[in-house]
N, C-alpha and C. Protein backbone atom coordinates (compact mmCIF):
# COMPACT_ATOMS: atom_id res chain seq x y z
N UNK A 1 6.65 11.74 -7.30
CA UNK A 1 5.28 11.35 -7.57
C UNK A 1 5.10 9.82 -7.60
N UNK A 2 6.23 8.88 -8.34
CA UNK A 2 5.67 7.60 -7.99
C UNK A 2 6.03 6.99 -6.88
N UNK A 3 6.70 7.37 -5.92
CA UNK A 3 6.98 7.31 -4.96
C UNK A 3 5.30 7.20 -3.76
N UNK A 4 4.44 8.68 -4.13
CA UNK A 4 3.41 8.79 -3.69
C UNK A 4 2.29 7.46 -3.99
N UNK A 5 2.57 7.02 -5.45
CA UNK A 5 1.64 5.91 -6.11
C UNK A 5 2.03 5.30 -5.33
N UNK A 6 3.07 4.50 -4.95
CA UNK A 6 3.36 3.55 -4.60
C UNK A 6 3.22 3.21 -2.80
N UNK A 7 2.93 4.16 -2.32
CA UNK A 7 2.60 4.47 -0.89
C UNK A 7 1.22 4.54 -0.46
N UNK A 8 0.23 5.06 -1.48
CA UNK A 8 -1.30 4.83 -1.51
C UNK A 8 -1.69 3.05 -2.19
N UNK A 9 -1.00 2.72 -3.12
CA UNK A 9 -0.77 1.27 -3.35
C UNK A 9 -1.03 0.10 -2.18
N UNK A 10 0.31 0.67 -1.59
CA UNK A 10 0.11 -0.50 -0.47
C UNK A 10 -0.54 -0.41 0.49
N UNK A 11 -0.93 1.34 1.16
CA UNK A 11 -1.92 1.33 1.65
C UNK A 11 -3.19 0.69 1.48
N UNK A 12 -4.06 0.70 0.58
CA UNK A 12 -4.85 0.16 -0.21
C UNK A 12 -4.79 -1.18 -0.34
N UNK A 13 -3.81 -1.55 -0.46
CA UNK A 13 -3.55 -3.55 -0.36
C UNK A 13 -3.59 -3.91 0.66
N UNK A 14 -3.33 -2.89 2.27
CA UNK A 14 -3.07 -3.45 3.38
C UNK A 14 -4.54 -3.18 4.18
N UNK A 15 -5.37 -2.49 3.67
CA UNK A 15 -7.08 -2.66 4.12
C UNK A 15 -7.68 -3.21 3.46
N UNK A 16 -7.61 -3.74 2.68
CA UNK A 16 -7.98 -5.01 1.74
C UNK A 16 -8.47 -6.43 2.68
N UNK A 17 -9.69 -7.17 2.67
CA UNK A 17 -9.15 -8.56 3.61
C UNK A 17 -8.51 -9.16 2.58
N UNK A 18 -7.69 -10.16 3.13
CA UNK A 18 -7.07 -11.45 2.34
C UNK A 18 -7.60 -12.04 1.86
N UNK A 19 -7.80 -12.68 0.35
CA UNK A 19 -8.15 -13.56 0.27
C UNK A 19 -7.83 -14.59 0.61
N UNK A 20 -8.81 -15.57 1.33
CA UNK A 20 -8.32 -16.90 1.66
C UNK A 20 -8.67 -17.67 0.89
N UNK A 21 -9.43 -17.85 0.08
CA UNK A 21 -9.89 -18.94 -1.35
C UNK A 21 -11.05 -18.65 -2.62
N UNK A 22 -10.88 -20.06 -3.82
CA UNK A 22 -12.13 -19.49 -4.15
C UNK A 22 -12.96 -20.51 -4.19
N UNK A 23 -14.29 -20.06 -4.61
CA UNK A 23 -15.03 -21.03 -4.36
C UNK A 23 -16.21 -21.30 -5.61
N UNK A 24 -16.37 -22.54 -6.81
CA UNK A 24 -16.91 -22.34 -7.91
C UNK A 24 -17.98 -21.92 -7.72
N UNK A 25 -18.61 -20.91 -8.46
CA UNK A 25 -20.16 -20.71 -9.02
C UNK A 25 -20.90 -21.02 -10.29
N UNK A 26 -20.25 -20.69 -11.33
CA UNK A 26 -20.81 -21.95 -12.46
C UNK A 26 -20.30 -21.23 -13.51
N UNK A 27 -20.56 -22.39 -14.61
CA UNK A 27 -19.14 -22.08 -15.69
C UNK A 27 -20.37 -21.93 -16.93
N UNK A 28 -19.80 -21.55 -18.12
CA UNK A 28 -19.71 -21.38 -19.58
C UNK A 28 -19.70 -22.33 -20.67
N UNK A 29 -20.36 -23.22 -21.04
CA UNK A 29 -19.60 -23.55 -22.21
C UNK A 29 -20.59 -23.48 -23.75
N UNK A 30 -19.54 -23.63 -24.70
CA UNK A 30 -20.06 -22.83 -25.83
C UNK A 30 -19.59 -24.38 -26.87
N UNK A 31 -20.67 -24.44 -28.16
CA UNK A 31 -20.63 -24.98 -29.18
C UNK A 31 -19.18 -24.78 -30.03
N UNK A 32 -18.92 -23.25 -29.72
CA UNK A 32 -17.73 -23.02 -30.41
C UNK A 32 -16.28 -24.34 -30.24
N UNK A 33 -16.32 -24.33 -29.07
CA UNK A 33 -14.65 -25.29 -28.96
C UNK A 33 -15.20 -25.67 -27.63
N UNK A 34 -13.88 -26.33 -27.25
CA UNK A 34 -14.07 -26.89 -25.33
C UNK A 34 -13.66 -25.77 -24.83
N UNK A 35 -13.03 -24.76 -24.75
CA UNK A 35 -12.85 -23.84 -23.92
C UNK A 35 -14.14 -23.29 -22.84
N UNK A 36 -13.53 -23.38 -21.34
CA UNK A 36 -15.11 -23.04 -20.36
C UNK A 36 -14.41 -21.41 -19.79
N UNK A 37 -15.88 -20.94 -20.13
CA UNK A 37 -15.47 -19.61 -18.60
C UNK A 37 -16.07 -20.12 -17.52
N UNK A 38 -15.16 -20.02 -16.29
CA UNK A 38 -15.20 -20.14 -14.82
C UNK A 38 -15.56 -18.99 -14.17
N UNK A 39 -16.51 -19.01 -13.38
CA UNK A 39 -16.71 -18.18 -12.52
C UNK A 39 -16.85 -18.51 -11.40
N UNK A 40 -16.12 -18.01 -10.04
CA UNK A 40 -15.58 -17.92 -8.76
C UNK A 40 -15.96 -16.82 -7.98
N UNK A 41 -16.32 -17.35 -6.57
CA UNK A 41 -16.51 -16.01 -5.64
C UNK A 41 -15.26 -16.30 -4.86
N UNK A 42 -14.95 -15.08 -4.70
CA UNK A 42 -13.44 -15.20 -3.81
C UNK A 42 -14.12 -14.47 -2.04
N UNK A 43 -13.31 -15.42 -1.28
CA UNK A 43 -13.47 -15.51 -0.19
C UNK A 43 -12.40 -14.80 0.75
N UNK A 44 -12.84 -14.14 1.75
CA UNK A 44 -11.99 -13.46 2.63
C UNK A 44 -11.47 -14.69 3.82
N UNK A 45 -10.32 -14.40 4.09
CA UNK A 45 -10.02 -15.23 5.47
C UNK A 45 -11.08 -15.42 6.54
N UNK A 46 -12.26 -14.41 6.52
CA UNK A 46 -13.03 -14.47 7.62
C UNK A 46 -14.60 -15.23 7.14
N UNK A 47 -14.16 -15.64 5.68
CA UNK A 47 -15.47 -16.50 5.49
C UNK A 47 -16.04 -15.88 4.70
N UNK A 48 -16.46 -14.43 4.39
CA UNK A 48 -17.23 -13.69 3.81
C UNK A 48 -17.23 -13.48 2.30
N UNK A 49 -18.24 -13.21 1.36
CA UNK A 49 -17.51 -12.62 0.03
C UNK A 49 -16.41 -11.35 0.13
N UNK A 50 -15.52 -11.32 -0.68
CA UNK A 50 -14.79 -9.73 -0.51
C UNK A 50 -15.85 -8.62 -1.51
N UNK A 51 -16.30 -7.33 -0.62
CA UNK A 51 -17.03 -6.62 -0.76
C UNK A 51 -16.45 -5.81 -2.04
N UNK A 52 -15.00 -5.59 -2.15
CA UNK A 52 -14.90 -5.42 -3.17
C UNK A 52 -14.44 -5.64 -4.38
N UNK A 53 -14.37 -6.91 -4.83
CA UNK A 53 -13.99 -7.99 -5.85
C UNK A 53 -15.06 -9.71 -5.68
N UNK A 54 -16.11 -9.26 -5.52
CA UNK A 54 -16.76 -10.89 -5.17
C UNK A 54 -16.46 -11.87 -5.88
N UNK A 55 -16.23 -11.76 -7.33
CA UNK A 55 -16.36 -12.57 -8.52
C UNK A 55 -15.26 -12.08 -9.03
N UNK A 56 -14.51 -13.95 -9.48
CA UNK A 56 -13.52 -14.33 -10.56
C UNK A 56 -13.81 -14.88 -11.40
N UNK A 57 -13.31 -14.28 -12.93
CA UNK A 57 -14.24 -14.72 -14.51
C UNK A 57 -12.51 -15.35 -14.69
N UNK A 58 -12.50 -15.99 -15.51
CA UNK A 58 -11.20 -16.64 -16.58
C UNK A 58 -11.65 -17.74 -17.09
N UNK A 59 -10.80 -17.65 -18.37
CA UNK A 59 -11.17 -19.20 -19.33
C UNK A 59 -10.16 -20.47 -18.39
N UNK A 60 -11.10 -21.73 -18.85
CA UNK A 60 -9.64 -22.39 -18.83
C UNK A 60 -9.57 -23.32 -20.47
N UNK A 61 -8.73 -23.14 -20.92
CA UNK A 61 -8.20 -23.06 -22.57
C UNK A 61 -8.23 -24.88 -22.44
N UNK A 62 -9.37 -25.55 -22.55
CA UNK A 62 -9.11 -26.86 -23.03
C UNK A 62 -9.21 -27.53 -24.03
N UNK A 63 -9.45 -26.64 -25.24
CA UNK A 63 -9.26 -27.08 -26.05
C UNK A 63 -7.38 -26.86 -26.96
N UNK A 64 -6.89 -26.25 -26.22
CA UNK A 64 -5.42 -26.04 -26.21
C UNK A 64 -4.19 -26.70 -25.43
N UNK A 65 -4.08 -26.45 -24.33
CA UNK A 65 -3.56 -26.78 -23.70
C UNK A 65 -3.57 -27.35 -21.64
N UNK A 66 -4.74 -26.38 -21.20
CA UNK A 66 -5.55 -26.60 -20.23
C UNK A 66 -4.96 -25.61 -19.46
N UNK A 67 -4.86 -24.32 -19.65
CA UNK A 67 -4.42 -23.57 -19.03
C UNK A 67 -5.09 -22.44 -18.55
N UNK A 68 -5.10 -21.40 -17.51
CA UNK A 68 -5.74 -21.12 -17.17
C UNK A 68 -5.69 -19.23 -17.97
N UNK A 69 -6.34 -18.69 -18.27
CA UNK A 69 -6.30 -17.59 -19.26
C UNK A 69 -7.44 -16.72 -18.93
N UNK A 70 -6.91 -15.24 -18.98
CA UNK A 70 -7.52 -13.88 -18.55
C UNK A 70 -8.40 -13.48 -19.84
N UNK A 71 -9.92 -13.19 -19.23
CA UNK A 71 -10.46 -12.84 -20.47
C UNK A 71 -10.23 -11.55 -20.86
N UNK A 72 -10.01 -10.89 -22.30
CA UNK A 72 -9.72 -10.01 -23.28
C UNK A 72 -10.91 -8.83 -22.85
N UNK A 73 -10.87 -8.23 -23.53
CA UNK A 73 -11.31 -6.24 -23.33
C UNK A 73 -12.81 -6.90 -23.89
N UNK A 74 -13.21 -7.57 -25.23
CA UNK A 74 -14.13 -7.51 -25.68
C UNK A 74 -15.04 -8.67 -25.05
N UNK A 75 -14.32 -9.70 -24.93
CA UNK A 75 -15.34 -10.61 -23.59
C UNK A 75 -15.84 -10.44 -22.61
N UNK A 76 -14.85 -9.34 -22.48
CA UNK A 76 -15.90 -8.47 -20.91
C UNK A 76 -16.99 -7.75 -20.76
N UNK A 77 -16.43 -6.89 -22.54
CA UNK A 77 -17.52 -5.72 -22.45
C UNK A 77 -19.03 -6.84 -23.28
N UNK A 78 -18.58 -7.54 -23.88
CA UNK A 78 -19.97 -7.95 -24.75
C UNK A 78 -20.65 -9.38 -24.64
N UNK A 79 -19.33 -10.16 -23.96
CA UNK A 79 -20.28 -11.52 -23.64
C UNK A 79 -19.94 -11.71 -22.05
N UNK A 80 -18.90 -12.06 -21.92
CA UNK A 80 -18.62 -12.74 -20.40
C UNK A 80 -18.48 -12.00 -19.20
N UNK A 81 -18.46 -10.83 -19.61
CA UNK A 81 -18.00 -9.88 -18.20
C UNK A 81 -19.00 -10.07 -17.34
N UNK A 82 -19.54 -9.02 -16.73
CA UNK A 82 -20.19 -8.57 -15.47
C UNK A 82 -20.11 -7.27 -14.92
N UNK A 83 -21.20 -7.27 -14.32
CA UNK A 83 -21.56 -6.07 -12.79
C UNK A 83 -22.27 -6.87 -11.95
N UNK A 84 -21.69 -6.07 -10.78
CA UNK A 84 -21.90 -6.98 -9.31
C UNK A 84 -22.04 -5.62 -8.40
N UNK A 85 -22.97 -5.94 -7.15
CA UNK A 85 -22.84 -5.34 -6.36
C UNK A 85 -23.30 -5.70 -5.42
N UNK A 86 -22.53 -5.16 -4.34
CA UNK A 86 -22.81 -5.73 -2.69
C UNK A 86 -23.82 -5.49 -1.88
N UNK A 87 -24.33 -6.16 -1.30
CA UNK A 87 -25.49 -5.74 -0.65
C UNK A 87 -25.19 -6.73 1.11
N UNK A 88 -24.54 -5.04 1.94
CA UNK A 88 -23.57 -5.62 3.07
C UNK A 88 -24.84 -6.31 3.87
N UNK A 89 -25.86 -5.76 3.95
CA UNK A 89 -26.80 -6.13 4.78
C UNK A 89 -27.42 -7.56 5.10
N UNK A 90 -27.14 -8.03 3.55
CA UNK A 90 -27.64 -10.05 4.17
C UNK A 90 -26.51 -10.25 3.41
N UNK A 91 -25.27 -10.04 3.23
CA UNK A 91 -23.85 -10.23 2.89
C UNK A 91 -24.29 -11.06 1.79
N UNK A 92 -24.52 -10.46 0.60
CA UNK A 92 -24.85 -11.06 -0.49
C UNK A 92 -24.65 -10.35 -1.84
N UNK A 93 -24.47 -10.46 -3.29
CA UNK A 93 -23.94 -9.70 -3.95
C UNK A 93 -24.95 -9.60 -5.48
N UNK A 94 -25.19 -8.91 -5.97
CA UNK A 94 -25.97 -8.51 -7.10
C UNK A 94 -25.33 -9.07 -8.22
N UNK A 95 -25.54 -10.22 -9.57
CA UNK A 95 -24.96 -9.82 -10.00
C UNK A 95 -25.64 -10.14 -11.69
N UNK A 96 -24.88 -9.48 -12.67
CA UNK A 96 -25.83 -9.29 -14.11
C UNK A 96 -24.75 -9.84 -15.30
N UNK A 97 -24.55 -10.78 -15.81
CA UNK A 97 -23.63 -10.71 -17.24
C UNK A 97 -23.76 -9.49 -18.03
N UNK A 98 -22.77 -9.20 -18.79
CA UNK A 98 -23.26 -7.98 -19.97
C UNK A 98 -24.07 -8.32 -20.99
N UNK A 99 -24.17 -9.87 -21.38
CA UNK A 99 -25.06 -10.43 -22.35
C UNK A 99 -26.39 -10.56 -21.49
N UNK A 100 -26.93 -10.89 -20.61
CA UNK A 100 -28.26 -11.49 -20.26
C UNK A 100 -28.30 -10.40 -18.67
N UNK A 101 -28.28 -8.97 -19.11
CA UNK A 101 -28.97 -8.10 -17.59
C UNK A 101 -30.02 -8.18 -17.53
N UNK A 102 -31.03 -8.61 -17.88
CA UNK A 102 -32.33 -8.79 -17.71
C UNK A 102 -32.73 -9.98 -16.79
N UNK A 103 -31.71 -11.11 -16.65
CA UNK A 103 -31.38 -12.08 -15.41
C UNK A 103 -30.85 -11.99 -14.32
N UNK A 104 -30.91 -11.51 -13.25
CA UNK A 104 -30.14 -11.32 -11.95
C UNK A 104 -30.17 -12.54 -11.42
N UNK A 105 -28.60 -12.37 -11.04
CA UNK A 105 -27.82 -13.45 -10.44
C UNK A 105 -27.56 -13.37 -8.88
N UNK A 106 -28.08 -13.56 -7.87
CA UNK A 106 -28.12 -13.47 -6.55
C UNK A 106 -26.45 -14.35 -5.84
N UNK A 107 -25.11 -13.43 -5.67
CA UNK A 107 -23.95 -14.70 -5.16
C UNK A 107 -24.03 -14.30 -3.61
N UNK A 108 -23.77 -15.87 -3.03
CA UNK A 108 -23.87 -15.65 -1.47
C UNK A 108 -23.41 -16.79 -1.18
N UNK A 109 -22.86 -17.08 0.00
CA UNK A 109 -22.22 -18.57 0.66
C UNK A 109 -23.71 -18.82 1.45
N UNK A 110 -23.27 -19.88 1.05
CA UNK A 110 -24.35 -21.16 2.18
C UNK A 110 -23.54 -21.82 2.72
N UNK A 111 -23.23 -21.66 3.74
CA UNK A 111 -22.05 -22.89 4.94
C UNK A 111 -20.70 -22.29 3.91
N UNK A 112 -20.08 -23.51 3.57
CA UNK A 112 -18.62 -23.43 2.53
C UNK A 112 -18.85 -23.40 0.82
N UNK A 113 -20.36 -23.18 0.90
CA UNK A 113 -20.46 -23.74 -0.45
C UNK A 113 -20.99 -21.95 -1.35
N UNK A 114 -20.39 -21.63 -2.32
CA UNK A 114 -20.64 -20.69 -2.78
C UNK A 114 -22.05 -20.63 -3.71
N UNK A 115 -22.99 -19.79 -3.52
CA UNK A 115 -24.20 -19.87 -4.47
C UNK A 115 -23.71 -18.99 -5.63
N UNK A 116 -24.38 -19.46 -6.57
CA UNK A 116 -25.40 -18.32 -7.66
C UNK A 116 -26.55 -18.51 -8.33
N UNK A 117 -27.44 -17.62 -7.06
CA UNK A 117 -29.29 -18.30 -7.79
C UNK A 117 -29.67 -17.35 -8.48
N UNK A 118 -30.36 -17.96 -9.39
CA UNK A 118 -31.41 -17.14 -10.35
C UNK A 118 -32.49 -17.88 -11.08
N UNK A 119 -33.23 -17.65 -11.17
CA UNK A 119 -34.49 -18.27 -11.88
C UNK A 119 -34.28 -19.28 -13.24
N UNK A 120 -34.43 -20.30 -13.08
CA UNK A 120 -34.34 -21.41 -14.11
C UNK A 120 -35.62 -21.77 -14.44
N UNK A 121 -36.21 -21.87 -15.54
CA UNK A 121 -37.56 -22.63 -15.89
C UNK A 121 -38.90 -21.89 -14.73
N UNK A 122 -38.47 -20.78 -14.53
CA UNK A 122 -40.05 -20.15 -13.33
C UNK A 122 -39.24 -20.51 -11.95
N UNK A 123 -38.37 -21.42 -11.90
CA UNK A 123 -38.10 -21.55 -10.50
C UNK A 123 -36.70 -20.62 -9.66
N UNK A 124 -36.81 -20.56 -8.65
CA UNK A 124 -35.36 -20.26 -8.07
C UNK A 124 -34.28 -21.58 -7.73
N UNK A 125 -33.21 -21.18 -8.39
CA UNK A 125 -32.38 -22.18 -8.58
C UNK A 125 -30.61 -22.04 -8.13
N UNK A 126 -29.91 -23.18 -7.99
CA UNK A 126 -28.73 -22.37 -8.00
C UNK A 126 -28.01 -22.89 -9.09
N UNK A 127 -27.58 -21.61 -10.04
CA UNK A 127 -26.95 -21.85 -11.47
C UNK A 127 -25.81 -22.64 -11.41
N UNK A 128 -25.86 -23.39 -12.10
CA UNK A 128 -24.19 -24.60 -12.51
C UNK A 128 -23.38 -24.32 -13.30
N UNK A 129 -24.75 -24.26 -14.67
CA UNK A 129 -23.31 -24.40 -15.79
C UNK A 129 -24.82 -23.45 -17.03
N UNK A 130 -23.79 -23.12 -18.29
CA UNK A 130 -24.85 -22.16 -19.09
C UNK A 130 -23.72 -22.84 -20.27
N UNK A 131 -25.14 -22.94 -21.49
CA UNK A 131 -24.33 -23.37 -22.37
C UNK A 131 -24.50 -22.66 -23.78
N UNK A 132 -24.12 -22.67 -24.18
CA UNK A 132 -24.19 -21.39 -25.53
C UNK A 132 -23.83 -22.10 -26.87
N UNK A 133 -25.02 -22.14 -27.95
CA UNK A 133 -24.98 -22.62 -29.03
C UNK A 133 -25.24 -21.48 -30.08
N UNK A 134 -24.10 -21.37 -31.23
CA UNK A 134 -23.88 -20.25 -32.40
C UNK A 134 -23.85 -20.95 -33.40
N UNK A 135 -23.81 -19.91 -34.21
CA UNK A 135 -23.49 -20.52 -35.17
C UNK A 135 -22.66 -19.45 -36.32
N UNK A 136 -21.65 -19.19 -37.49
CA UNK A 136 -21.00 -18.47 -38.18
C UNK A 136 -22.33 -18.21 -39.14
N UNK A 137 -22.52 -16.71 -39.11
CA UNK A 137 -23.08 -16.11 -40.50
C UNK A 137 -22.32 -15.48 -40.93
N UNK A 138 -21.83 -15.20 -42.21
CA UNK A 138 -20.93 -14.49 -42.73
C UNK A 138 -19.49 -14.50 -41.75
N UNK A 139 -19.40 -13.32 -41.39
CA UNK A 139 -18.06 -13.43 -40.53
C UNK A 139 -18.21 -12.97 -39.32
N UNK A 140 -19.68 -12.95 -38.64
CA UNK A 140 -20.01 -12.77 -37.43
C UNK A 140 -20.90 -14.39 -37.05
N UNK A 141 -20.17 -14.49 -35.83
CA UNK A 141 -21.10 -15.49 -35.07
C UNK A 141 -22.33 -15.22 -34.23
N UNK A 142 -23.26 -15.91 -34.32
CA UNK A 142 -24.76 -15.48 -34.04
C UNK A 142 -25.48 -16.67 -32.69
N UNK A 143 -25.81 -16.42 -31.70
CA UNK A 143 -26.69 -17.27 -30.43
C UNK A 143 -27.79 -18.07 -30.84
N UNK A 144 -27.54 -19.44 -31.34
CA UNK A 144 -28.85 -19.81 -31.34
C UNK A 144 -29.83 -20.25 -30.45
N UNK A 145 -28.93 -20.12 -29.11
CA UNK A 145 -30.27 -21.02 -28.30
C UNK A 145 -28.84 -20.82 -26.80
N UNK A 146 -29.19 -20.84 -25.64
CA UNK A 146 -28.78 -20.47 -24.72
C UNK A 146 -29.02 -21.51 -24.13
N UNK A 147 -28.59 -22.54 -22.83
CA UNK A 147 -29.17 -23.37 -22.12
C UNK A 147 -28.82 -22.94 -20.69
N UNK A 148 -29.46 -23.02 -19.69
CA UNK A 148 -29.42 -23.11 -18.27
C UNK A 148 -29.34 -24.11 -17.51
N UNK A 149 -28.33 -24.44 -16.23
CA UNK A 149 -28.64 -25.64 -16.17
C UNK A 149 -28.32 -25.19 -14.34
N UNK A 150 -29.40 -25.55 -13.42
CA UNK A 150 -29.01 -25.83 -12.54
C UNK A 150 -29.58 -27.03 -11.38
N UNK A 151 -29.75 -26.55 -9.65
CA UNK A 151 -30.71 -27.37 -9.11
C UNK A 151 -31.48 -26.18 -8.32
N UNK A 152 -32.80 -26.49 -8.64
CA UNK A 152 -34.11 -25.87 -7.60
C UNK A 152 -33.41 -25.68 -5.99
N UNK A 153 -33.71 -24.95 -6.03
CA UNK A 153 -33.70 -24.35 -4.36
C UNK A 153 -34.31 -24.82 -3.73
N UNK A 154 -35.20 -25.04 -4.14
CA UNK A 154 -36.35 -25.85 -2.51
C UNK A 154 -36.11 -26.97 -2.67
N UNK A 155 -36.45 -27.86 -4.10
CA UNK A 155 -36.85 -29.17 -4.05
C UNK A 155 -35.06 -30.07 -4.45
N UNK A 156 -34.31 -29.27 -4.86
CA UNK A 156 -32.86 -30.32 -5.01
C UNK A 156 -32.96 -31.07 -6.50
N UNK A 157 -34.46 -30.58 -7.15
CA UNK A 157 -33.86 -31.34 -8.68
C UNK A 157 -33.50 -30.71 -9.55
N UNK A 158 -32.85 -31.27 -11.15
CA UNK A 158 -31.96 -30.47 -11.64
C UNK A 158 -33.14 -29.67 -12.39
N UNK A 159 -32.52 -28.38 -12.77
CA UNK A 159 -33.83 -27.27 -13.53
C UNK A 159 -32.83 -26.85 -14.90
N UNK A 160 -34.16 -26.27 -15.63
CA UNK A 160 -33.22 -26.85 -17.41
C UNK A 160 -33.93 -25.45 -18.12
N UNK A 161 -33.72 -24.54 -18.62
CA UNK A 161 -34.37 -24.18 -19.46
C UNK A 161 -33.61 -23.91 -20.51
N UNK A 162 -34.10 -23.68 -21.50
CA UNK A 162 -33.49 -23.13 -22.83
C UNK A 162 -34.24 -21.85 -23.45
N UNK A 163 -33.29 -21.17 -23.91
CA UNK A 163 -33.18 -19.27 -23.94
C UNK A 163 -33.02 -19.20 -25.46
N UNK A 164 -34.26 -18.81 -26.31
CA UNK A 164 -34.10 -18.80 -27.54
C UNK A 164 -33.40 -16.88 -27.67
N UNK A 165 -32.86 -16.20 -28.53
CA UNK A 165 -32.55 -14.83 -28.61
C UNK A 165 -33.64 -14.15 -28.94
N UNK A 166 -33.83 -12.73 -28.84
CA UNK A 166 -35.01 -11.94 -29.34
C UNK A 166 -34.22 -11.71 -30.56
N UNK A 167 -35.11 -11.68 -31.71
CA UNK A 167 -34.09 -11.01 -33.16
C UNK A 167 -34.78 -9.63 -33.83
């Protein structure tokens, strides 16, 4: 039997495209510490997003050591993770945080340069960076205010909003 695993395995790895690189889409950072989540679209040898893995999440730990680190079971499911989905037809990918699905995140290459647009301040934009301010109540930490930060799509200037929580 693992013999069989291991034969559908590589099958499976060998229709896979390659990745040939990645390419940033915009990062995380939080009041808590310097630590950023990175997010990456990974690229096939032939240029394209890979249809089935578009997006790479990981910290990189700078307030430690500067290393690069896999996010945990509960960052996935409740703040940093994601769902994504492909949409082969204008080779472009759906995608939603688990904290903010009510924002769709549009990832797609432009030339070499990887997007992720979504609406900043009323406008369409392509997202940079998101910044996240908490604060400790008791022994749970609480969102006070969310920031967005990218540049407008049409016009090239930077777009800003800030995301108070519903309570």
């Amino acid at each position: 039997m693992p013999t069989i695993l291991v034969l559908f395995y590589l099958a499976v790895a060998a229709s896979r495209p390659d990745i040939a690189s990645y390419r940033p889409l915009f990062s995380i950072e939080r009041s808590t510490n310097a630590n950023v989540v990175h997010y990456e679209a990974r690229v096939t040898e032939d240029g394209k997003l890979d249809p089935a893995d578009p997006v790479a999440v990981y910290w990189i730990m700078v307030a430690e050591d500067g290393r690069r680190q896999e996010l945990n079971y509960l960052e996935k499911s409740r703040a940093y993770g994601f769902t994504v989905k492909c949409d082969p037809s204008d080779r472009s990918c759906n995608m939603a945080l688990v904290s903010q699905k009510d924002r769709p995140i549009r990832i797609y290459l432009e030339g070499d340069t990887a997007r992720a647009e979504t609406l900043i301040g009323g406008h369409r934009a392509y997202l940079t960076r998101i910044y996240i301010s908490t604060r400790r109540v008791l022994l749970i930490r609480t969102v006070d205010y969310i920031e967005l930060f990218g540049v407008d799509v049409t016009t090239r200037e930077n777009c800003y909003e800030k995301v108070l929580p519903t309570r």
